[in-house]
N, C-alpha and C. Protein backbone atom coordinates (compact mmCIF):
# COMPACT_ATOMS: atom_id res chain seq x y z
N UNK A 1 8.91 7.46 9.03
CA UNK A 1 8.29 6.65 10.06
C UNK A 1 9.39 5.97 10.86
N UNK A 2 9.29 6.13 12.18
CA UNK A 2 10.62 5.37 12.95
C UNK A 2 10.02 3.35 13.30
N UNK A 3 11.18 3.14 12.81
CA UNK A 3 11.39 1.29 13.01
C UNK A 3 10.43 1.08 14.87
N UNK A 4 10.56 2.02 15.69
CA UNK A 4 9.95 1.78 16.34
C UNK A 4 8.01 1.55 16.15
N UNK A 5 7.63 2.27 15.12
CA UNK A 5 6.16 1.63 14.72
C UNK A 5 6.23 0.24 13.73
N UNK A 6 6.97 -0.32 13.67
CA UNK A 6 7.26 -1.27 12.64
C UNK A 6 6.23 -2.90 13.05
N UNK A 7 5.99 -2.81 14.66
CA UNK A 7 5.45 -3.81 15.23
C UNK A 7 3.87 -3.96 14.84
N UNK A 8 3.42 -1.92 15.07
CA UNK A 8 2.19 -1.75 14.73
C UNK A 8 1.59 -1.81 12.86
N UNK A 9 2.45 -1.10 12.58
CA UNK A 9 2.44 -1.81 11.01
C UNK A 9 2.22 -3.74 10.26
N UNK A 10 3.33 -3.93 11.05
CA UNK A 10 3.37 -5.24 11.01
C UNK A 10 2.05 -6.01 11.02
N UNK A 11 1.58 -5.50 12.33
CA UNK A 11 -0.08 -6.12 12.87
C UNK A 11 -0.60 -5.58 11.91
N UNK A 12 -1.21 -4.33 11.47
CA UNK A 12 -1.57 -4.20 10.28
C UNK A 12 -1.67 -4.63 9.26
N UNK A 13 -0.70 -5.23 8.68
CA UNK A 13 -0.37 -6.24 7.42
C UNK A 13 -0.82 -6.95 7.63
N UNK A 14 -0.86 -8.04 9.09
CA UNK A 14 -1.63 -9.31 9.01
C UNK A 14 -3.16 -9.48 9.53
N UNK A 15 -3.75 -7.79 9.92
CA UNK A 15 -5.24 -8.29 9.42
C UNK A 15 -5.40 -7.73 8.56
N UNK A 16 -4.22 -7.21 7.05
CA UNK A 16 -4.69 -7.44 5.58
C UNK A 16 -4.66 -8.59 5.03
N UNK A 17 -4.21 -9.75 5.81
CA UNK A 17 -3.77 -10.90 5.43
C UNK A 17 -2.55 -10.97 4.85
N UNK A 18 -1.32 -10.33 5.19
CA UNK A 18 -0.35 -10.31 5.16
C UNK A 18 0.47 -10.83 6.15
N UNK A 19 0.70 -11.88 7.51
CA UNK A 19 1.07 -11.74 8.67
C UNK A 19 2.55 -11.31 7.95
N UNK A 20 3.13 -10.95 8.86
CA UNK A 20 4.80 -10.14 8.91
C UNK A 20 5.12 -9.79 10.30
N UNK A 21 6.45 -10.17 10.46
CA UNK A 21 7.29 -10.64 11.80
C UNK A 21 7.89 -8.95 11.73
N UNK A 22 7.97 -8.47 12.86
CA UNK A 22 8.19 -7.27 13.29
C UNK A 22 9.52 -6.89 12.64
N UNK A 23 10.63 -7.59 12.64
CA UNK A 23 12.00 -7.43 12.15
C UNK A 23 11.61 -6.90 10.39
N UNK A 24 11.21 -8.26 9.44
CA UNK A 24 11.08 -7.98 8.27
C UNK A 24 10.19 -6.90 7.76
N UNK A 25 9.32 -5.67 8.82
CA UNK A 25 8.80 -5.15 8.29
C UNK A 25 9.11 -3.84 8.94
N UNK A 26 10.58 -3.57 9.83
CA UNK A 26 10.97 -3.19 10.14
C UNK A 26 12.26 -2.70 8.86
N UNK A 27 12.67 -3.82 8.10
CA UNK A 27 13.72 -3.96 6.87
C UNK A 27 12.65 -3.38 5.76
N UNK A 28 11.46 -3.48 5.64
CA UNK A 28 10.38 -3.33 4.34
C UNK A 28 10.15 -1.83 4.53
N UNK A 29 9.90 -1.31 5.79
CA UNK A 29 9.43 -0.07 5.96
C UNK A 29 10.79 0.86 5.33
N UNK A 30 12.18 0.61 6.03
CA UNK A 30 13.26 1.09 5.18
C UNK A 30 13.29 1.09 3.81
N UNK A 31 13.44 0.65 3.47
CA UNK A 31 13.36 0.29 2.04
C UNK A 31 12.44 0.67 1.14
N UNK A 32 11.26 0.87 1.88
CA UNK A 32 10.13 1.89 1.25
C UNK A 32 10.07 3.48 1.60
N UNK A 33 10.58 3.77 2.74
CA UNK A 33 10.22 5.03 3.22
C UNK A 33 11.49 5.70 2.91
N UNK A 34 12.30 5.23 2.23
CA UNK A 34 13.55 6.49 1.56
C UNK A 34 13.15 7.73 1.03
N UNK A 35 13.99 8.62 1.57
CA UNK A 35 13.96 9.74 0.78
C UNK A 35 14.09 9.82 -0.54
N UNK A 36 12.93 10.55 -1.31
CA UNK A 36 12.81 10.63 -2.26
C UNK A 36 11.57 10.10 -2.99
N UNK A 37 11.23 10.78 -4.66
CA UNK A 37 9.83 10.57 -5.25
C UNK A 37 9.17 8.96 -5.52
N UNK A 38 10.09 8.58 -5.33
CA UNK A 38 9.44 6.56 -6.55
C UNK A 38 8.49 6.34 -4.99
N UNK A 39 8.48 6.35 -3.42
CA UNK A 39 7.71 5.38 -3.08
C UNK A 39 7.35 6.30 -1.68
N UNK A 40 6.07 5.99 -1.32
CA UNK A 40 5.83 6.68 0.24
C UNK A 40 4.63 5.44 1.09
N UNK A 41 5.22 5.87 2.16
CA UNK A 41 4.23 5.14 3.24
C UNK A 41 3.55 5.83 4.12
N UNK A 42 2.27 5.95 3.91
CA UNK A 42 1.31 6.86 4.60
C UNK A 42 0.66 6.49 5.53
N UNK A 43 0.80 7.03 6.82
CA UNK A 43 0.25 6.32 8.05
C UNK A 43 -0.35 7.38 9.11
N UNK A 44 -2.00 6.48 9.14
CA UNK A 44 -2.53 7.53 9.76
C UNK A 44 -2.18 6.71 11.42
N UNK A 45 -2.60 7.76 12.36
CA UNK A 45 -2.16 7.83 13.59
C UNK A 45 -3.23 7.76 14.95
N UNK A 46 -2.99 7.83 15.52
CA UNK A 46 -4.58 8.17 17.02
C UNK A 46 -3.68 9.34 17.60
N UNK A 47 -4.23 9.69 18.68
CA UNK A 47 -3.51 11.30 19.08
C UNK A 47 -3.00 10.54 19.72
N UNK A 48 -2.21 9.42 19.92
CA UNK A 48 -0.96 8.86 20.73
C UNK A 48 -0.24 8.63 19.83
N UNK A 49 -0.35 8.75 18.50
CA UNK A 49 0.95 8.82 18.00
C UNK A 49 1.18 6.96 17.32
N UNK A 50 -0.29 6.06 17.96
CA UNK A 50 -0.49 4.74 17.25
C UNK A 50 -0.64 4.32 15.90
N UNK A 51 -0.23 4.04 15.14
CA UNK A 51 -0.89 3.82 13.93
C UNK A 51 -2.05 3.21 13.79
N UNK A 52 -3.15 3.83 12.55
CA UNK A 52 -4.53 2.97 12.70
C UNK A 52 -4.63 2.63 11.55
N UNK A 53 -3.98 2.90 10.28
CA UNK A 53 -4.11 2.49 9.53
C UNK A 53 -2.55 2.63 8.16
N UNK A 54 -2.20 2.39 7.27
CA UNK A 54 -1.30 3.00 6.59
C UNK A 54 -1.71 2.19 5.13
N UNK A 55 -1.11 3.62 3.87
CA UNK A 55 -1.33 3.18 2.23
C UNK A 55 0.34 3.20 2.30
N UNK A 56 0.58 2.82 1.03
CA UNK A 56 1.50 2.37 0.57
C UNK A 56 1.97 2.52 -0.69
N UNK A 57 2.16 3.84 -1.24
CA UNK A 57 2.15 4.26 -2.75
C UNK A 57 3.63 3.83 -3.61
N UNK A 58 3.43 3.48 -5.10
CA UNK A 58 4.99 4.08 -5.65
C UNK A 58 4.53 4.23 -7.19
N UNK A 59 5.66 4.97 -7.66
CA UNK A 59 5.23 5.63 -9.46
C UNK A 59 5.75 4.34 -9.92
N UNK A 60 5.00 4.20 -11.07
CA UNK A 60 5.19 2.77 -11.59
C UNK A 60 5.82 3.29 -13.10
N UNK A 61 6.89 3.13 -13.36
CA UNK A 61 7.10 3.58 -14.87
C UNK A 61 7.45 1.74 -15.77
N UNK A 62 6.13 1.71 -16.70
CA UNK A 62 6.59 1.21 -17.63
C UNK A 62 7.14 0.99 -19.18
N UNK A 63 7.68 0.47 -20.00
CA UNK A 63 7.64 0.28 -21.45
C UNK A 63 6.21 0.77 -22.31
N UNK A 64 5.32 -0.23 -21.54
CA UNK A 64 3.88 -0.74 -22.41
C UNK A 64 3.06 0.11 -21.69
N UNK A 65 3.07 1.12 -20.68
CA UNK A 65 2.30 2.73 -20.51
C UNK A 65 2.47 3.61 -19.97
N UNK A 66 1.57 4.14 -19.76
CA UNK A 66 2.15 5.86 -18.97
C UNK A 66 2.82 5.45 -17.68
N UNK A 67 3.39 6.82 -17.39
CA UNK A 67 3.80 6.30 -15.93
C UNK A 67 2.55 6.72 -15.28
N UNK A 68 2.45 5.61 -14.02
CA UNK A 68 1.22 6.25 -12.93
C UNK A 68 1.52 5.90 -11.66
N UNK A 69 0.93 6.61 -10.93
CA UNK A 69 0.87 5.70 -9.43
C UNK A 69 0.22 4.37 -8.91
N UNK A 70 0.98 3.89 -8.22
CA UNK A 70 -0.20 2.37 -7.80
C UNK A 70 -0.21 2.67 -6.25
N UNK A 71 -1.19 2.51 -5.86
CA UNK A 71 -0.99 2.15 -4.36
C UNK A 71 -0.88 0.47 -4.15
N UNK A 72 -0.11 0.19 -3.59
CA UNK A 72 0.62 -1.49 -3.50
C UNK A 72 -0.66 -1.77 -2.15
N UNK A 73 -0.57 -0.84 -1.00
CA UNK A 73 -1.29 -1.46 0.27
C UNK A 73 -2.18 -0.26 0.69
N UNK A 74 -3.31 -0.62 1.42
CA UNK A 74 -4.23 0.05 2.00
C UNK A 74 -5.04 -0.92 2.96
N UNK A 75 -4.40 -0.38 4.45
CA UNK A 75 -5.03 -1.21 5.30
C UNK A 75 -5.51 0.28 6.28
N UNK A 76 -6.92 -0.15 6.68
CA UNK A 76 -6.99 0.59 8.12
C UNK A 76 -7.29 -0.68 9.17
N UNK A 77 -6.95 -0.73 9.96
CA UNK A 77 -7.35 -1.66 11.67
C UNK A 77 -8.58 -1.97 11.98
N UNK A 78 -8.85 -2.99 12.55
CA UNK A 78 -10.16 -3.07 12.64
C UNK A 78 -10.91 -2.16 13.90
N UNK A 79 -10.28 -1.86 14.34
CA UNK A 79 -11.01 -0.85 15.45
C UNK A 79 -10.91 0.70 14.99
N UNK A 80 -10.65 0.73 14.06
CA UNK A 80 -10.69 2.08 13.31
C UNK A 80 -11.62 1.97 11.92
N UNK A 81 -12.27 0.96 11.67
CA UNK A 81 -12.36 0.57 10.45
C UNK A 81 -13.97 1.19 10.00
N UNK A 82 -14.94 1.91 9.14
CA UNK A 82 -16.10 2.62 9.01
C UNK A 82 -15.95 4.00 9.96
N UNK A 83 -14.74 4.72 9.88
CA UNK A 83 -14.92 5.88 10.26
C UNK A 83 -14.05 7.26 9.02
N UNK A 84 -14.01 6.42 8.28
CA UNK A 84 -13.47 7.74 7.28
C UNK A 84 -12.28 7.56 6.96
N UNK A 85 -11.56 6.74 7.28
CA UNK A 85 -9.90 6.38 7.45
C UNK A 85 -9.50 6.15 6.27
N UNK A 86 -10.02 5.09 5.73
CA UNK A 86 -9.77 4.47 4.56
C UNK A 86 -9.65 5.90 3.03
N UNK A 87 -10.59 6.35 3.46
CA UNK A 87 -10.97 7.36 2.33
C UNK A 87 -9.56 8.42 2.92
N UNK A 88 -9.68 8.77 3.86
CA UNK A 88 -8.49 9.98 3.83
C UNK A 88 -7.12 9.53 3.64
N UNK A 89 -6.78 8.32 3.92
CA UNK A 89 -5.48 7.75 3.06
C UNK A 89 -5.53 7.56 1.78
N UNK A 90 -6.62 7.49 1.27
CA UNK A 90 -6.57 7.18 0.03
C UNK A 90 -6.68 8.53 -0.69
N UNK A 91 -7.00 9.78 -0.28
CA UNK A 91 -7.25 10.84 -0.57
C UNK A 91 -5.31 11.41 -0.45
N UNK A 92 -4.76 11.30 0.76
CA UNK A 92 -3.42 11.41 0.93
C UNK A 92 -2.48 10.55 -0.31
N UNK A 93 -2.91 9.65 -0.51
CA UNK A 93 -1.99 9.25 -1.18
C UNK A 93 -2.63 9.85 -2.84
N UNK A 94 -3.47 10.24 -3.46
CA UNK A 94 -3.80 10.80 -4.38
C UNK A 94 -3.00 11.78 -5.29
N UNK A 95 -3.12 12.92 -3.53
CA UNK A 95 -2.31 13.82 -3.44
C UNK A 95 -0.44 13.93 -3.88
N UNK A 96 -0.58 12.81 -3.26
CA UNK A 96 1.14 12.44 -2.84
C UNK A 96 0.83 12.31 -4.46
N UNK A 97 0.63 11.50 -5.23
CA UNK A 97 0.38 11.03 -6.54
C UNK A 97 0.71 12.40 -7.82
N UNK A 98 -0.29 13.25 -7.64
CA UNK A 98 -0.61 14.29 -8.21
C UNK A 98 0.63 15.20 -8.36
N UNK A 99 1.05 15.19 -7.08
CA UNK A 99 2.14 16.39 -6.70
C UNK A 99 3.80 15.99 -7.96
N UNK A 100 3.16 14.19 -7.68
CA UNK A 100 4.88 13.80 -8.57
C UNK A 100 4.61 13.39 -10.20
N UNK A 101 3.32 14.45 -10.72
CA UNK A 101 3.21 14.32 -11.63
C UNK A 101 1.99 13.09 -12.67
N UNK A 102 1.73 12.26 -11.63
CA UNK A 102 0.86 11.43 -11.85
C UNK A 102 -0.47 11.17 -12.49
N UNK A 103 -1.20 11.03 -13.89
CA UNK A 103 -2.25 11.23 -14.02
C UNK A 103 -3.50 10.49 -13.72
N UNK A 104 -2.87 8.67 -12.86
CA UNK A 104 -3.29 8.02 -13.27
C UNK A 104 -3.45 7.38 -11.38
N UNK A 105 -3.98 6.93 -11.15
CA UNK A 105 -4.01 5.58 -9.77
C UNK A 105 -4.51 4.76 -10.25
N UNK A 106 -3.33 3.38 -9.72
CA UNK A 106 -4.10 1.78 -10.19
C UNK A 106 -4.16 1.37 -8.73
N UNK A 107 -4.81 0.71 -8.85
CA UNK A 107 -4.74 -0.51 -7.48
C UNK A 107 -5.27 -1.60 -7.91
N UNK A 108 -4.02 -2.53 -7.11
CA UNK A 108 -4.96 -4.32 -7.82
C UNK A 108 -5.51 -4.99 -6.15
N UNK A 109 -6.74 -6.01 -6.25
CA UNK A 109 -7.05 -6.11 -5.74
C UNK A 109 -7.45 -7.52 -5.38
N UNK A 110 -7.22 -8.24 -4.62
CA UNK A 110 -7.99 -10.05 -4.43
C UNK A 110 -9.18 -9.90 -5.27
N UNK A 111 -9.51 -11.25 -5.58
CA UNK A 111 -11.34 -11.20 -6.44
C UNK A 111 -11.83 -11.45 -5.09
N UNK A 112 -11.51 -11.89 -4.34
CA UNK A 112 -12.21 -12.19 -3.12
C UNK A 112 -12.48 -10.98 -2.16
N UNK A 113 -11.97 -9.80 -2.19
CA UNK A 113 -11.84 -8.79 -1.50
C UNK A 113 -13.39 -8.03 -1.49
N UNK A 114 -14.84 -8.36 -1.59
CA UNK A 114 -15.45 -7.89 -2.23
C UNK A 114 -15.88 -6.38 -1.38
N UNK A 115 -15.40 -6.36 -0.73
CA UNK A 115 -15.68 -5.02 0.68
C UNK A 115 -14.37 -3.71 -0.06
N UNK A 116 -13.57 -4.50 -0.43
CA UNK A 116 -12.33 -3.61 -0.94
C UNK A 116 -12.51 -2.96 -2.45
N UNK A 117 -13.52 -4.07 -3.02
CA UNK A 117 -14.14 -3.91 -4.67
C UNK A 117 -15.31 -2.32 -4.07
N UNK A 118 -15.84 -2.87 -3.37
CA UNK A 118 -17.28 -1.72 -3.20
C UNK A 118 -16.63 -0.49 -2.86
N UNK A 119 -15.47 -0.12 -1.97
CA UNK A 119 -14.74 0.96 -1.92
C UNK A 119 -14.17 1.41 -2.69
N UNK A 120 -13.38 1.06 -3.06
CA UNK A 120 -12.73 1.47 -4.52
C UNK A 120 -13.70 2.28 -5.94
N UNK A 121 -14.60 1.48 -5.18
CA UNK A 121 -15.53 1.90 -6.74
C UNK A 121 -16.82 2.83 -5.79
N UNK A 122 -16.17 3.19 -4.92
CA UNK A 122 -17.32 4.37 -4.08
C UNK A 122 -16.45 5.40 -4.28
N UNK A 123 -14.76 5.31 -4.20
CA UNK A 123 -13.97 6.70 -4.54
C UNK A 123 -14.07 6.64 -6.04
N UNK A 124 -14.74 6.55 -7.16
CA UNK A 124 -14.36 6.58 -8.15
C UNK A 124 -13.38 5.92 -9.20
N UNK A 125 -12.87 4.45 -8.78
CA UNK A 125 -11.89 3.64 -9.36
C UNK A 125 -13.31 2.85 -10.35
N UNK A 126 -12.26 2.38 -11.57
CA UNK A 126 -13.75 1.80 -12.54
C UNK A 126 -12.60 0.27 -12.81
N UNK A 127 -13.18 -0.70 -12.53
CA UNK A 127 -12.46 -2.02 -13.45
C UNK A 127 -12.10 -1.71 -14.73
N UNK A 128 -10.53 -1.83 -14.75
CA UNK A 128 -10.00 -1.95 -15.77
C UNK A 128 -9.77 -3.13 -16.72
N UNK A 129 -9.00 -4.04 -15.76
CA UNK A 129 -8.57 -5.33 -16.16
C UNK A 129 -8.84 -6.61 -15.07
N UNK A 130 -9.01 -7.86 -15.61
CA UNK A 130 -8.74 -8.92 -14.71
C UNK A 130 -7.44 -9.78 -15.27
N UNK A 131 -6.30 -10.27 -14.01
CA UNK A 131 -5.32 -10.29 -14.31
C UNK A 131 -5.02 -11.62 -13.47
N UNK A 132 -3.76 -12.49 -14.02
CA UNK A 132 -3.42 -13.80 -12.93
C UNK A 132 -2.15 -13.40 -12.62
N UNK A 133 -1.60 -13.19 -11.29
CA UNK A 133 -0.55 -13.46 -10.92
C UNK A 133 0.42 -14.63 -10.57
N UNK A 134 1.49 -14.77 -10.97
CA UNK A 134 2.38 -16.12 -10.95
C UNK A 134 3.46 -15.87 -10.32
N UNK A 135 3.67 -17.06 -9.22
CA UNK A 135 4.91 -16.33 -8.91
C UNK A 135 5.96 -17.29 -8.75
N UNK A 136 7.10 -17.60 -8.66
CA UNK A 136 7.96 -18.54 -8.77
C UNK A 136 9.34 -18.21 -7.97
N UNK A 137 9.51 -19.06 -7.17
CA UNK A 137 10.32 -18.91 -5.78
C UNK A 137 11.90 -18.70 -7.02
N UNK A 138 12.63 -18.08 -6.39
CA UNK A 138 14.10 -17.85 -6.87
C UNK A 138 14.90 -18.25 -6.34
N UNK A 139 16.28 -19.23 -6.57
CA UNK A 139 17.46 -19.58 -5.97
C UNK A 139 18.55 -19.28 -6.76
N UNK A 140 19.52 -18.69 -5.97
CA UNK A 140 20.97 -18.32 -6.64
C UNK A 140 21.56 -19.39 -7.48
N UNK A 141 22.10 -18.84 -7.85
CA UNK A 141 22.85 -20.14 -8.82
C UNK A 141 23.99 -20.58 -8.14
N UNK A 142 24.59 -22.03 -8.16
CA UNK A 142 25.56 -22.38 -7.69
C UNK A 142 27.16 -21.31 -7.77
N UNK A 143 26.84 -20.73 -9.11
CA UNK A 143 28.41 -19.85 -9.65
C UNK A 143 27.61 -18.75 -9.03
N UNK A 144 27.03 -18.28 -8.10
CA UNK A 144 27.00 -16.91 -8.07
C UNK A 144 27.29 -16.48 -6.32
C-alpha cells in the first residue's frame, strides 16, 4: 500500500474510533505492510483506487497455544458500510490466514461494539472468552 493512502486509512481508523494523524499512520502502515508472512493489511478500494474499507491481520504465535491468526482491525467507511464489504475482507483475510498455515481466527472486540458482536457471529465466529485489558504508559529509564 503506498504512504500516499495513509490519510484515507487514517480517516478510517477514526470512524473505528481510533482518530490517527496522517503521519503516524503513515509510520504504522510501514511497519505493518512489510514484506513477508507475520502481518498484512488488506484494503478494499472504489474503482478510483480510494480506500473503503481495510482488515488488518497477523499470526499470533504463543507459549500457552496454537499459533493462529488474529485480525487486530476491521473497518469499512461509512458510505460503504451494508454492502458486502465487511464480509469480503474478512473472507480475504481468512484466506491470507489459511494460506500461512493457520487453523484458527481470533478477533477481540469492544463489549460495546454490539453491531460488530452480530457480525462476527453471522460469519461464524462463536464467543470464546471475556477478557480485561490493562494498559500502562512506559518511560525509559534514566540509564538508558
Amino acid at each position: 500500500m503506498a504512504v500516499l493512502d495513509a490519510a484515507a486509512v487514517a480517516d478510517l481508523a477514526t470512524q473505528l474510533g481510533y482518530p490517527t494523524a496522517e503521519p503516524d499512520m503513515a509510520r504504522r502502515i510501514g511497519q505493518v505492510a512489510t514484506p513477508g508472512d507475520r502481518a498484512a493489511l488488506l484494503v478494499a478500494v472504489d474503482d478510483e483506487d480510494r480506500p473503503l474499507g481495510w482488515a488488518h491481520v497477523e499470526l499470533r504465535q504463543t507459549l500457552v497455544a496454537e499459533p493462529a491468526a488474529q485480525l487486530m482491525a476491521l473497518v469499512v467507511g461509512d458510505g460503504a458500510r451494508n454492502r458486502g464489504l465487511g464480509r469480503d475482507l474478512l473472507a480475504a483475510v481468512e484466506a491470507w490466514a489459511i494460506a500461512r498455515g493457520s487453523q484458527t481466527l481470533l478477533v477481540a472486540t469492544r463489549v460495546t461494539r454490539t453491531d460488530a458482536h452480530r457480525f462476527y457471529r453471522r460469519e461464524g465466529f462463536a464467543l470464546n472468552k471475556t477478557s480485561h485489558i490493562f494498559e500502562k504508559p512506559l518511560r525509559a529509564s534514566a540509564g538508558s
